[in-house]
N, C-alpha and C. Protein backbone atom coordinates (compact mmCIF):
# COMPACT_ATOMS: atom_id res chain seq x y z
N UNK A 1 0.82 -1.19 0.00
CA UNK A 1 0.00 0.00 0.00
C UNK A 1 0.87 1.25 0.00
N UNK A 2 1.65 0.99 0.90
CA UNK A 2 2.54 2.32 0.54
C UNK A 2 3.40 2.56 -0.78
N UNK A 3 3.73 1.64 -1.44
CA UNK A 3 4.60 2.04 -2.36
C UNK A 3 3.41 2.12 -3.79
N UNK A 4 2.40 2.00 -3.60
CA UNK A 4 0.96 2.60 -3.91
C UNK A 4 1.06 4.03 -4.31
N UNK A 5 1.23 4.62 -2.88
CA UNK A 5 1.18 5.93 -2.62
C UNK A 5 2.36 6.55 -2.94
N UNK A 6 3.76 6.14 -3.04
CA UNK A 6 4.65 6.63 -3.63
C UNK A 6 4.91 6.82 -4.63
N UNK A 7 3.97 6.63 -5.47
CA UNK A 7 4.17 6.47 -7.20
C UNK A 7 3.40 7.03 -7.95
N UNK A 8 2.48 7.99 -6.97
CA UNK A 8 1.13 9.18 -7.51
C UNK A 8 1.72 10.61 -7.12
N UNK A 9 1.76 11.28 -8.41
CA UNK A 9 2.17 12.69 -8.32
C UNK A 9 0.89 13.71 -9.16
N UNK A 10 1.08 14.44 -8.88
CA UNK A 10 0.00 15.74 -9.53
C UNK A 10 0.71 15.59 -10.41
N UNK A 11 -0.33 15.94 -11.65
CA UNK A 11 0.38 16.40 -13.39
C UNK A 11 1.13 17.77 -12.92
N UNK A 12 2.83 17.70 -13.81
CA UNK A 12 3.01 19.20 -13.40
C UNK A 12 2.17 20.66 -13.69
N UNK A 13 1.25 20.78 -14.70
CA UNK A 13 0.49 22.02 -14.60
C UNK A 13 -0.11 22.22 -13.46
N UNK A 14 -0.45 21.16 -12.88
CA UNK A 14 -0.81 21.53 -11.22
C UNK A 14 -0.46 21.58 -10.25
N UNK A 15 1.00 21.46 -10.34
CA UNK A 15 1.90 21.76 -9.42
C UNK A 15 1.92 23.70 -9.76
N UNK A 16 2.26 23.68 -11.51
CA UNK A 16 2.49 24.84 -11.44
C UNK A 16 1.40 26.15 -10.78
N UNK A 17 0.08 25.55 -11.16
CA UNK A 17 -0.73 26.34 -10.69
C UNK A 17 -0.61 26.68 -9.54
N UNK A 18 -0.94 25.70 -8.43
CA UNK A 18 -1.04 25.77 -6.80
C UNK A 18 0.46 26.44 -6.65
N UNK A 19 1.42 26.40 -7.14
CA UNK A 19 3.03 27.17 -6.78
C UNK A 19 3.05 28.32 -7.00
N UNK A 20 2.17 28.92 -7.96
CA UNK A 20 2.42 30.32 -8.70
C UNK A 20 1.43 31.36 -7.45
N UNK A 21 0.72 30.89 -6.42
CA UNK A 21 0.24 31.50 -5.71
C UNK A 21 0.73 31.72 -4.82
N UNK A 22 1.92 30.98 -4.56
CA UNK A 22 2.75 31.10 -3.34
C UNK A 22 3.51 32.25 -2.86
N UNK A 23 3.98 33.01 -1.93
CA UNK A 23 4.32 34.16 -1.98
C UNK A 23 6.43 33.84 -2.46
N UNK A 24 6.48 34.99 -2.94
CA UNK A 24 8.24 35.03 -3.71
C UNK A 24 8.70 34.80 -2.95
N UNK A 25 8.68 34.94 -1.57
CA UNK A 25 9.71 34.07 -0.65
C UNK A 25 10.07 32.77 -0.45
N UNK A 26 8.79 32.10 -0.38
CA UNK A 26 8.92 30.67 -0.66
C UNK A 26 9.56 30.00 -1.92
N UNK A 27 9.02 30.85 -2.90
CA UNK A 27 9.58 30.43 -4.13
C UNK A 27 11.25 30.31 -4.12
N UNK A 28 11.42 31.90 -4.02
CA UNK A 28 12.93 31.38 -3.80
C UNK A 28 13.68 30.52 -3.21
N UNK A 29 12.65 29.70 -2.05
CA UNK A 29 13.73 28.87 -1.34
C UNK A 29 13.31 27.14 -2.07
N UNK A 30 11.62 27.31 -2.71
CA UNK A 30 11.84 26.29 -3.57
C UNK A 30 12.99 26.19 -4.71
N UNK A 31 13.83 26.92 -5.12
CA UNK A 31 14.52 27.10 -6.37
C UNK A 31 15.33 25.68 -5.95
N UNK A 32 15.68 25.07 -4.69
CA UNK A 32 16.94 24.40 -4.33
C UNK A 32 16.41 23.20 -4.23
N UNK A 33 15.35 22.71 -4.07
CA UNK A 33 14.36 21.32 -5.05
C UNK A 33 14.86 20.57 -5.45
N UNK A 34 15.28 20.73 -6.51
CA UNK A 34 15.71 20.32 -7.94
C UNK A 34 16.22 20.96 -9.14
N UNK A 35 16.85 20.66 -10.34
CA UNK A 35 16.82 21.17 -11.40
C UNK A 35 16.03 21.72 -12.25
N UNK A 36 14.66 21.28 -11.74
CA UNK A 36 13.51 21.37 -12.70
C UNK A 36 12.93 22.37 -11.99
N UNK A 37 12.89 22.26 -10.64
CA UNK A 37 11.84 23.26 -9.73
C UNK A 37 13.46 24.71 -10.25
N UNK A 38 14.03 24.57 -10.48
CA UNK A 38 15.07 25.63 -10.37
C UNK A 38 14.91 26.11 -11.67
N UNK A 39 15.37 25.60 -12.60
CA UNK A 39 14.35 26.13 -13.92
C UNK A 39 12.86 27.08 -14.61
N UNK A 40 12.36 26.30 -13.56
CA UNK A 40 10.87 26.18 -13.64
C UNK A 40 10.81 27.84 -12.72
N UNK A 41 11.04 28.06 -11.64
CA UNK A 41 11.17 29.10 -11.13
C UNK A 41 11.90 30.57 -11.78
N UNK A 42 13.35 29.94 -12.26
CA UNK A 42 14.01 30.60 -12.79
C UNK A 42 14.12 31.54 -14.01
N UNK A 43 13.57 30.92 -14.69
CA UNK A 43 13.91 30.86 -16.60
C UNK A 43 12.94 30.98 -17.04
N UNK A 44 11.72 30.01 -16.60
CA UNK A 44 10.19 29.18 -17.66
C UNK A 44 9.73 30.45 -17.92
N UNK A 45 9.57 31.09 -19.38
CA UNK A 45 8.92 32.11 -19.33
C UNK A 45 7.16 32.19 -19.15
N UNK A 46 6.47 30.89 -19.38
CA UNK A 46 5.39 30.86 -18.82
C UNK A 46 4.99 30.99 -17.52
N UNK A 47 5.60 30.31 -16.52
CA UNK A 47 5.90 30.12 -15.02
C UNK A 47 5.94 31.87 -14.45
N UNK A 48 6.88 32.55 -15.35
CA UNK A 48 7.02 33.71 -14.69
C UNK A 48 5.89 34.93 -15.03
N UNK A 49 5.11 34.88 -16.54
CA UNK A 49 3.79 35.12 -16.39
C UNK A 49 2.79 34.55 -15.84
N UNK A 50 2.88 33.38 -15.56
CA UNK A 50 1.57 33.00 -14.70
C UNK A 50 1.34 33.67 -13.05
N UNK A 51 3.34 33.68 -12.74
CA UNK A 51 3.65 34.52 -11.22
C UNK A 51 2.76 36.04 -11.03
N UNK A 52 3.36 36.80 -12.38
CA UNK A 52 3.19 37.61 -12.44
C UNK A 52 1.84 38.02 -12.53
N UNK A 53 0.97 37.39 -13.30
CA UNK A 53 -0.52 37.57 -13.70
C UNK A 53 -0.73 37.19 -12.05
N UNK A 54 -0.58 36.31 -11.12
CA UNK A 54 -0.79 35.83 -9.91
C UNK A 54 -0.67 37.56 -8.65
N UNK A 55 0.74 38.00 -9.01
CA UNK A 55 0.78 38.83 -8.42
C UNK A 55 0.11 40.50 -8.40
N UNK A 56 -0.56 40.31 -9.71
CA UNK A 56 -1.11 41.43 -10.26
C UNK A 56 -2.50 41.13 -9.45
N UNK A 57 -3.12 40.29 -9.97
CA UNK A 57 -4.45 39.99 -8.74
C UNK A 57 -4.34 39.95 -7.43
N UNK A 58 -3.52 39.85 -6.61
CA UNK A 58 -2.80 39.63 -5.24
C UNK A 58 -2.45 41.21 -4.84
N UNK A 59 -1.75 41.78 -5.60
CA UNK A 59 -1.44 43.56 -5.45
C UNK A 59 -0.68 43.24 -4.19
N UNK A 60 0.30 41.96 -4.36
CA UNK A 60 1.38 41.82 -3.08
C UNK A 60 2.69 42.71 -3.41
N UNK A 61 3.23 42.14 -4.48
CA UNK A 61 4.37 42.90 -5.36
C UNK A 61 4.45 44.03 -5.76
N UNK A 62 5.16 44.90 -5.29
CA UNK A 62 5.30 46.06 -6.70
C UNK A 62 6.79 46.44 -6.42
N UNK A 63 7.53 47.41 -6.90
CA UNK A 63 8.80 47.85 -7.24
C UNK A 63 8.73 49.25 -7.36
N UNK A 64 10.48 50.13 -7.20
CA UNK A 64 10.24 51.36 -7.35
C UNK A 64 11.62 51.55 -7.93
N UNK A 65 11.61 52.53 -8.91
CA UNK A 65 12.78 52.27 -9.54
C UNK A 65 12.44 54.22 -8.84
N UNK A 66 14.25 54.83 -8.41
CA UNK A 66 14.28 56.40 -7.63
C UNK A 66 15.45 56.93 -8.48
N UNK A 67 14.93 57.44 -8.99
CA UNK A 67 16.10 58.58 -9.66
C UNK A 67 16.37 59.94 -9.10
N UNK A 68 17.52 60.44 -8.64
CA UNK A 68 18.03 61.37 -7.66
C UNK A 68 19.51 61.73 -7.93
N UNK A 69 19.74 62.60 -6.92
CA UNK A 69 21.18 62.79 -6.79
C UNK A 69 21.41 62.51 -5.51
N UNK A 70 22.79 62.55 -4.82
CA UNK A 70 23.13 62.15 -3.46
C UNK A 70 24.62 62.82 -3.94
N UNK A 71 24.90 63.82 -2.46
CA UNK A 71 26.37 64.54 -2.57
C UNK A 71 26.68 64.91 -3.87
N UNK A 72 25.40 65.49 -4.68
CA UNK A 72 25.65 66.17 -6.12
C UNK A 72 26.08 65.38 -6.83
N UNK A 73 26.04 63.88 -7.22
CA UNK A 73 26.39 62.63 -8.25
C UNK A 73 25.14 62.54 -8.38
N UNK A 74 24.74 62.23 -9.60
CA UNK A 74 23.46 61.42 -10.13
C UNK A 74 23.31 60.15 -9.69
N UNK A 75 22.34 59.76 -9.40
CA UNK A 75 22.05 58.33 -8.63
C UNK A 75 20.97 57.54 -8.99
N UNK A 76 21.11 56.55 -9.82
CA UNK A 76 19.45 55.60 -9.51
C UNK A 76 19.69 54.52 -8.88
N UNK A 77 18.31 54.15 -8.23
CA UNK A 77 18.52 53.07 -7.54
C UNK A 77 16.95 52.16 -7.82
N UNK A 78 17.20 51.23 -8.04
CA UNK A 78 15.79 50.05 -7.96
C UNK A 78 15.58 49.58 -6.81
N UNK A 79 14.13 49.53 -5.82
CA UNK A 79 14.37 49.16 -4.94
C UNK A 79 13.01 47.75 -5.10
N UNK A 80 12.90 46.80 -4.70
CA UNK A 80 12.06 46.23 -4.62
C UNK A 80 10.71 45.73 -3.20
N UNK A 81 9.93 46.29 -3.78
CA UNK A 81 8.89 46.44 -2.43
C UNK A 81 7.63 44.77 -1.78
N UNK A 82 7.90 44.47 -1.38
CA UNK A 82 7.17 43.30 -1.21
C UNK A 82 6.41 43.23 0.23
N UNK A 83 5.60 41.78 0.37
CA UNK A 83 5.06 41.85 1.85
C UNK A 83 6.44 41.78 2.94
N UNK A 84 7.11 41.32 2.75
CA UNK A 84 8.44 41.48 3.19
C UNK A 84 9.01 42.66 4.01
N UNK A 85 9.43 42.35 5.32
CA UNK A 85 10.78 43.75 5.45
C UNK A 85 11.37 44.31 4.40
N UNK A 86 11.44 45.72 4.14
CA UNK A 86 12.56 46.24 3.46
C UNK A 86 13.78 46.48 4.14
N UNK A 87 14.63 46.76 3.37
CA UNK A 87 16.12 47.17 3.56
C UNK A 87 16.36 48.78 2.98
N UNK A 88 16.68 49.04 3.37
CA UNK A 88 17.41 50.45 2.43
C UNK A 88 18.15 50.47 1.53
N UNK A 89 18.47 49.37 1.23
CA UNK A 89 19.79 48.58 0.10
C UNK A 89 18.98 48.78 -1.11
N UNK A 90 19.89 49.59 -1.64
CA UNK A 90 18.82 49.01 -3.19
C UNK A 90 19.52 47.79 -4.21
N UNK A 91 18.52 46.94 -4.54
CA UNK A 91 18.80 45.10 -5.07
C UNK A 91 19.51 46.20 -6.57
N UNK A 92 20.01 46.78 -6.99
CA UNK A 92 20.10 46.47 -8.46
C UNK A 92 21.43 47.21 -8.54
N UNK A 93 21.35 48.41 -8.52
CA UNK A 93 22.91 49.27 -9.40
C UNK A 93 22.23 50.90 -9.12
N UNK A 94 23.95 51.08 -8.87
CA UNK A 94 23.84 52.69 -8.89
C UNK A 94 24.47 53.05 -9.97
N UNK A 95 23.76 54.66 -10.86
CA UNK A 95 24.62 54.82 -12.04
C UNK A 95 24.13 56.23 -12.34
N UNK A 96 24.63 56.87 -12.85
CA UNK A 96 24.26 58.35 -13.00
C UNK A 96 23.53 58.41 -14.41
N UNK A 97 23.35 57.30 -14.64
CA UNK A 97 22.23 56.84 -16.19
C UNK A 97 21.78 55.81 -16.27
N UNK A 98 20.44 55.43 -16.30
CA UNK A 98 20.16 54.43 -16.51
C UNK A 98 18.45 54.88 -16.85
N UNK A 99 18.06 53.88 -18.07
CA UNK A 99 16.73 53.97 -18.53
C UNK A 99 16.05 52.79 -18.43
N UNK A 100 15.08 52.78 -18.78
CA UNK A 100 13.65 51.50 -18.69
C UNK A 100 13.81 50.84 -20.24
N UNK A 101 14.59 50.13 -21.22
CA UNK A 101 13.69 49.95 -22.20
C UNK A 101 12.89 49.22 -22.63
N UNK A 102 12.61 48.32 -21.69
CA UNK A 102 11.03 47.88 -22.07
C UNK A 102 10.91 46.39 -21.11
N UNK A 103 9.38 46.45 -21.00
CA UNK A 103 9.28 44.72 -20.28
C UNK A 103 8.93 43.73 -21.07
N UNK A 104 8.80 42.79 -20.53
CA UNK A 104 8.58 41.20 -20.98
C UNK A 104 8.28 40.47 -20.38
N UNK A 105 6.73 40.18 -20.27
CA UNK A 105 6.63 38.68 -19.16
C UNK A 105 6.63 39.44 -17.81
N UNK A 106 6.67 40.40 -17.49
CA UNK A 106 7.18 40.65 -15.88
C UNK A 106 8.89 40.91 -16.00
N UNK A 107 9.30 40.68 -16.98
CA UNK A 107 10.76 40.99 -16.60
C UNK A 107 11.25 42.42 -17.26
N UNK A 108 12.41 43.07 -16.94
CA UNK A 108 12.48 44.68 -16.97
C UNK A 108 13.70 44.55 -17.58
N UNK A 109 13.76 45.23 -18.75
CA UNK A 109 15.11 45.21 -19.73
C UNK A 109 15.74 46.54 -19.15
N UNK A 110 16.74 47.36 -18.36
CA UNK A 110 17.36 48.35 -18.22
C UNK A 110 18.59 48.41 -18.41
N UNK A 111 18.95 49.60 -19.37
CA UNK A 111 20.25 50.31 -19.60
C UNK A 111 20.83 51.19 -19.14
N UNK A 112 22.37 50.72 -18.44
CA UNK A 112 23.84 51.89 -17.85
C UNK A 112 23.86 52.33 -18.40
N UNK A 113 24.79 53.34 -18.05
CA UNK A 113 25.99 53.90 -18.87
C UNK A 113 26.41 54.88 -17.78
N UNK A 114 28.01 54.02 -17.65
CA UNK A 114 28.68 55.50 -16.58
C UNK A 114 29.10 56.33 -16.75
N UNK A 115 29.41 56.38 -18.33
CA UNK A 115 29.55 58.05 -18.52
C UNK A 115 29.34 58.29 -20.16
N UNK A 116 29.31 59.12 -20.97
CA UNK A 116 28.84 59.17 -21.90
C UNK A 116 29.76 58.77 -23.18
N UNK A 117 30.92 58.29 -22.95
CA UNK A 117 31.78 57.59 -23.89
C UNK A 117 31.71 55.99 -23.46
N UNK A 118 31.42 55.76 -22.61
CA UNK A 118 31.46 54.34 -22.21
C UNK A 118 30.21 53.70 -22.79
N UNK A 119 30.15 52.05 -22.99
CA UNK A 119 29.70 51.35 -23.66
C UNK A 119 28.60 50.89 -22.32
N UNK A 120 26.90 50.80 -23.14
CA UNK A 120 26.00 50.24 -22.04
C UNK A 120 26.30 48.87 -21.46
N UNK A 121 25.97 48.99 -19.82
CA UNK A 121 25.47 47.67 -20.06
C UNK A 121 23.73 47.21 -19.34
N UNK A 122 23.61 46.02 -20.35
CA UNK A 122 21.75 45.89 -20.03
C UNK A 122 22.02 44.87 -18.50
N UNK A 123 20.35 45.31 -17.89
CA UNK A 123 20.16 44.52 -16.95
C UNK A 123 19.22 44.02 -17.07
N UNK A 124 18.45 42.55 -17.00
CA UNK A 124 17.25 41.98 -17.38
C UNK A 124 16.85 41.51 -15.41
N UNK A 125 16.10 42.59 -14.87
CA UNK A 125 15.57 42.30 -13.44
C UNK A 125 14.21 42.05 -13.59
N UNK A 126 13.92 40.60 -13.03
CA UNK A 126 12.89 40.08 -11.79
C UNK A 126 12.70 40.83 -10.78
N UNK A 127 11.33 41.75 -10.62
CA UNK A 127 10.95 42.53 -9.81
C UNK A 127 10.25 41.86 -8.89
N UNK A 128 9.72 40.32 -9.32
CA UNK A 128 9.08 39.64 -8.28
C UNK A 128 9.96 38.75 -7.69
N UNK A 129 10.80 38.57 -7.84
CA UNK A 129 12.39 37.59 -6.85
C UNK A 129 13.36 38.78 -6.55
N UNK A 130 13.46 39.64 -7.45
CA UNK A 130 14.63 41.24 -7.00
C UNK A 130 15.52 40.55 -7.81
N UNK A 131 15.98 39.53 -8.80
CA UNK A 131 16.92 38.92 -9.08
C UNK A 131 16.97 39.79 -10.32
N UNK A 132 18.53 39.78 -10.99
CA UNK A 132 18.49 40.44 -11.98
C UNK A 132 20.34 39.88 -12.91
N UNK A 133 20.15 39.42 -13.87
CA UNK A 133 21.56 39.50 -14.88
C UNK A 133 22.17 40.68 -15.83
N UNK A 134 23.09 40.65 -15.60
CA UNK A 134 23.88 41.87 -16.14
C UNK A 134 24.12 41.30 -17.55
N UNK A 135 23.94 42.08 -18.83
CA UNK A 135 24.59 41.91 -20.10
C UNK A 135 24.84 43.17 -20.76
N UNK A 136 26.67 42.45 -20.49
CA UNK A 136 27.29 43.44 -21.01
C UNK A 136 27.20 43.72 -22.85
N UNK A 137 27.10 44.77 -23.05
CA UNK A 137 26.89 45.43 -25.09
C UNK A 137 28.50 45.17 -25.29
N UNK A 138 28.47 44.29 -26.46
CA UNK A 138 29.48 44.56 -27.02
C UNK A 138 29.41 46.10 -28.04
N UNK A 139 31.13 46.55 -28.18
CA UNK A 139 31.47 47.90 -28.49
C UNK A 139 30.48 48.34 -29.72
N UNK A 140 30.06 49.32 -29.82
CA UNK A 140 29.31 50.05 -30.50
C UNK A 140 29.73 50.31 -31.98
N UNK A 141 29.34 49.92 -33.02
CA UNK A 141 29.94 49.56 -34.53
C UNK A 141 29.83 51.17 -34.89
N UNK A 142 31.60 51.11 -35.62
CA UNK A 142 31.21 52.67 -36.46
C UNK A 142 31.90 52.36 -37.30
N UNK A 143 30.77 52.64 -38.04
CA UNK A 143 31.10 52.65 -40.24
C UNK A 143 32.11 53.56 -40.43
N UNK A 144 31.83 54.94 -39.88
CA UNK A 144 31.95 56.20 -40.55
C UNK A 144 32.06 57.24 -39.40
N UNK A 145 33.41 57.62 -39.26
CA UNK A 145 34.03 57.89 -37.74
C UNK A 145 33.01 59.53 -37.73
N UNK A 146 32.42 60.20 -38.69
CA UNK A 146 32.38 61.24 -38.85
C UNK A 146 30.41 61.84 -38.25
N UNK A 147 29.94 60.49 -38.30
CA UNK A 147 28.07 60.39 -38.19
C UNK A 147 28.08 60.04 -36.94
N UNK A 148 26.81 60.72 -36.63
CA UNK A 148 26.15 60.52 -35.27
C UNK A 148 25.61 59.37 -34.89
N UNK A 149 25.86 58.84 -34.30
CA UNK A 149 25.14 57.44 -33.74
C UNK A 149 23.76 57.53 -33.23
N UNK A 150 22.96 56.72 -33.36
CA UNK A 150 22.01 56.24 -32.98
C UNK A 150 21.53 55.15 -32.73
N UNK A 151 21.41 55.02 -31.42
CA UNK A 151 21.57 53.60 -30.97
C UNK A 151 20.18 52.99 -29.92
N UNK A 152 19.24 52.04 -30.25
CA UNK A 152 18.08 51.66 -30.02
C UNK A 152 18.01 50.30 -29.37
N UNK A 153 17.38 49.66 -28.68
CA UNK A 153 17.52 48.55 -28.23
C UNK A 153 15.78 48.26 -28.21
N UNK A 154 15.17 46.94 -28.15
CA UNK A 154 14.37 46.21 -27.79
C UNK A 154 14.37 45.20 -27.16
N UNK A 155 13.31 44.48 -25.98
CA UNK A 155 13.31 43.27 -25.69
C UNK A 155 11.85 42.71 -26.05
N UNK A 156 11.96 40.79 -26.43
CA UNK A 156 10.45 40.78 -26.44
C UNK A 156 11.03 39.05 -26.50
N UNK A 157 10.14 38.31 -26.62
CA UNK A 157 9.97 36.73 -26.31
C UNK A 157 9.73 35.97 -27.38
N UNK A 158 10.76 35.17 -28.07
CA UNK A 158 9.81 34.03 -29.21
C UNK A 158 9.38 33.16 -29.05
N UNK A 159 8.54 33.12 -28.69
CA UNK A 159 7.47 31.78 -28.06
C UNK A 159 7.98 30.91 -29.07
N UNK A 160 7.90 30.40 -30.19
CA UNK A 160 8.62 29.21 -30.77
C UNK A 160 9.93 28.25 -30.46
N UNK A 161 10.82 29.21 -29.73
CA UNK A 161 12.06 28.72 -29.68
C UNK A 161 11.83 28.93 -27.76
N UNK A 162 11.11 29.23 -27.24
CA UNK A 162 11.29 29.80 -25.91
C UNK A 162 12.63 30.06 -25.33
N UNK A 163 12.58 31.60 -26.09
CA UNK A 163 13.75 32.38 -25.76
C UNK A 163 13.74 33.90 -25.90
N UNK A 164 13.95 34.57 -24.52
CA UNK A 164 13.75 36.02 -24.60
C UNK A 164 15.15 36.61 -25.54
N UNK A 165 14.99 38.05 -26.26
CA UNK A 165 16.25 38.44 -27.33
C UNK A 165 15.94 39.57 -26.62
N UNK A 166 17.17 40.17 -27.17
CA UNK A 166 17.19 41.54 -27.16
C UNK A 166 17.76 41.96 -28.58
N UNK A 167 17.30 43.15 -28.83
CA UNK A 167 17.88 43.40 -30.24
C UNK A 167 18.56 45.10 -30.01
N UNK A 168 19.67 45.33 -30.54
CA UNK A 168 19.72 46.50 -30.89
C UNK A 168 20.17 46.75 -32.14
N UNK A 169 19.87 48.02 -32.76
CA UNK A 169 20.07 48.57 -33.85
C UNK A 169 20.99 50.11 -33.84
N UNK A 170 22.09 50.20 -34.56
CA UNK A 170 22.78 51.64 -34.59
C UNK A 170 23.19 51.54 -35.51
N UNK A 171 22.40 53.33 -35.76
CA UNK A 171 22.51 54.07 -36.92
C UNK A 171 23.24 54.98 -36.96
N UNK A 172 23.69 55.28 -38.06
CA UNK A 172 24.81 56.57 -38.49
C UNK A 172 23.83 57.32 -38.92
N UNK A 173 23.98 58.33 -38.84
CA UNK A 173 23.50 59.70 -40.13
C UNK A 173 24.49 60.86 -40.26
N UNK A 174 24.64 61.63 -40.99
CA UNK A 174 25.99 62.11 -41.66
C UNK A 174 25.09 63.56 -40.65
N UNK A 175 26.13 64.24 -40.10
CA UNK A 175 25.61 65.31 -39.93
C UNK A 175 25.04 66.69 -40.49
N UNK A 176 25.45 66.75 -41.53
CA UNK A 176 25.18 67.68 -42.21
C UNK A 176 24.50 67.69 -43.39
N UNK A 177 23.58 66.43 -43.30
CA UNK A 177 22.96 66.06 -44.80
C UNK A 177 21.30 65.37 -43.64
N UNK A 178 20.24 65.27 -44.63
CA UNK A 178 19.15 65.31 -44.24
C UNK A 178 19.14 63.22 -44.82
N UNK A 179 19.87 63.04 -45.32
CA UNK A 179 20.19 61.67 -45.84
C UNK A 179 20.18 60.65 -44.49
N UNK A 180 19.43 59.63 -45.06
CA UNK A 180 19.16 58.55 -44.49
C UNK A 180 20.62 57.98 -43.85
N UNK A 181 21.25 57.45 -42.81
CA UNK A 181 22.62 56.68 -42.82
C UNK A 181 22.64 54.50 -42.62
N UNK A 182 23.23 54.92 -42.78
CA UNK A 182 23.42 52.71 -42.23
C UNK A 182 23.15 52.47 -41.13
N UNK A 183 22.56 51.35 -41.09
CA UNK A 183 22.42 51.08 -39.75
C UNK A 183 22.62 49.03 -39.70
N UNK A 184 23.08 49.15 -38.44
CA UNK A 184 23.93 47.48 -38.09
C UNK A 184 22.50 47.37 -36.90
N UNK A 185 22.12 45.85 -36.87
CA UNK A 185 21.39 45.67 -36.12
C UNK A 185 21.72 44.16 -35.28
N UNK A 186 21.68 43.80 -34.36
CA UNK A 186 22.27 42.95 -33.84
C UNK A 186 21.22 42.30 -32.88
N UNK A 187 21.26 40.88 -32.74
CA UNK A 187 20.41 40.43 -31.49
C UNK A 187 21.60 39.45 -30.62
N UNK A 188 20.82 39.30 -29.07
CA UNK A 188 21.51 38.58 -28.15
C UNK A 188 20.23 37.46 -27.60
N UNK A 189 20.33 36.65 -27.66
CA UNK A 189 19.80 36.10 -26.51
C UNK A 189 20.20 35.69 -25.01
N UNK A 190 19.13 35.86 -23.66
CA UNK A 190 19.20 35.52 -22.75
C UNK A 190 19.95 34.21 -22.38
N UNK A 191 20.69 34.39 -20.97
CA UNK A 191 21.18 32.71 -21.13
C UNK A 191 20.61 32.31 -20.14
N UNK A 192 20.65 30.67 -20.16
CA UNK A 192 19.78 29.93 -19.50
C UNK A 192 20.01 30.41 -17.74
């Protein structure tokens, strides 16, 4: 009889369901499970909209991204707000630049830059774990030492291949002409 009972598991969609209600604390400490529960938490881009759609009805989660100065330096800081104690720590990066360019799923594509010759780098943060990966831009392509750059980024999800990209695109345009310039466009994908 018992080894009966050892050999009946819930289908995983119903694991996932009943898990995705759970509050982010727990989750995180489910991550150490297994490979699969670590995945599944981590990466699954379904898993992390279902969290998210979970947490949007719940109105447990939210986040604050503070842009300021401190001792006359420019400063941002992400802080993440939960049912949880806060800290005063802010989970992400300080930088005297940094923008939003776009979400996905619940997840937040943001771009550095520490100073205005230096090369970005992106951060892809989980506002509902505070977790976040750094990807660094490779150097910025120039055709034509003499044109202005213009430089664009996107994030978004191909559900076919289940894999988040990022794409950027930079353009030249000649300064002194109303003329269209080249433009190099490049994608990255997320790593596992």
């Amino acid at each position: 009889m018992a080894d009966d009972m050892t050999k009946k598991s819930l289908p995983f969609e119903a694991v996932m369901e009943i898990i995705s209600w759970l509050p982010v604390k727990s989750l995180i400490r489910f991550r150490c499970i297994s490979k699969t529960w670590h995945r599944l938490l981590t990466i699954d881009p379904q898993f992390a909209k279902l969290q998210l759609d979970r947490s949007i009805e719940s109105k447990v989660n939210s986040s604050i991204l503070i842009l300021g100065r401190k001792n006359g330096h420019a400063e941002s800081n992400l802080y993440s707000i939960n049912e949880f104690p806060t800290s005063d720590e802010p989970i992400l990066l300080e930088s005297p630049s940094i923008s939003i360019i776009g979400v996905c799923n619940g997840l937040i594509l943001l771009s550095s830059r520490l100073n205005e010759d230096a090369d970005r780098v992106l951060y892809v943060w989980n506002p509902i774990t505070g977790e976040y990966i750094s990807i660094p831009c490779t150097p910025t392509p120039t055709l034509y030492p003499n044109r202005r750059k213009n430089t664009r980024f996107a994030f978004g999800f191909h559900q076919a291949i289940n894999q988040y990209k990022i794409i950027r695109t930079v353009g030249e345009d000649d300064r002194n002409s109303e003329e269209e310039g080249d433009e190099v466009v490049e994608m990255a994908e997320l790593p596992d």
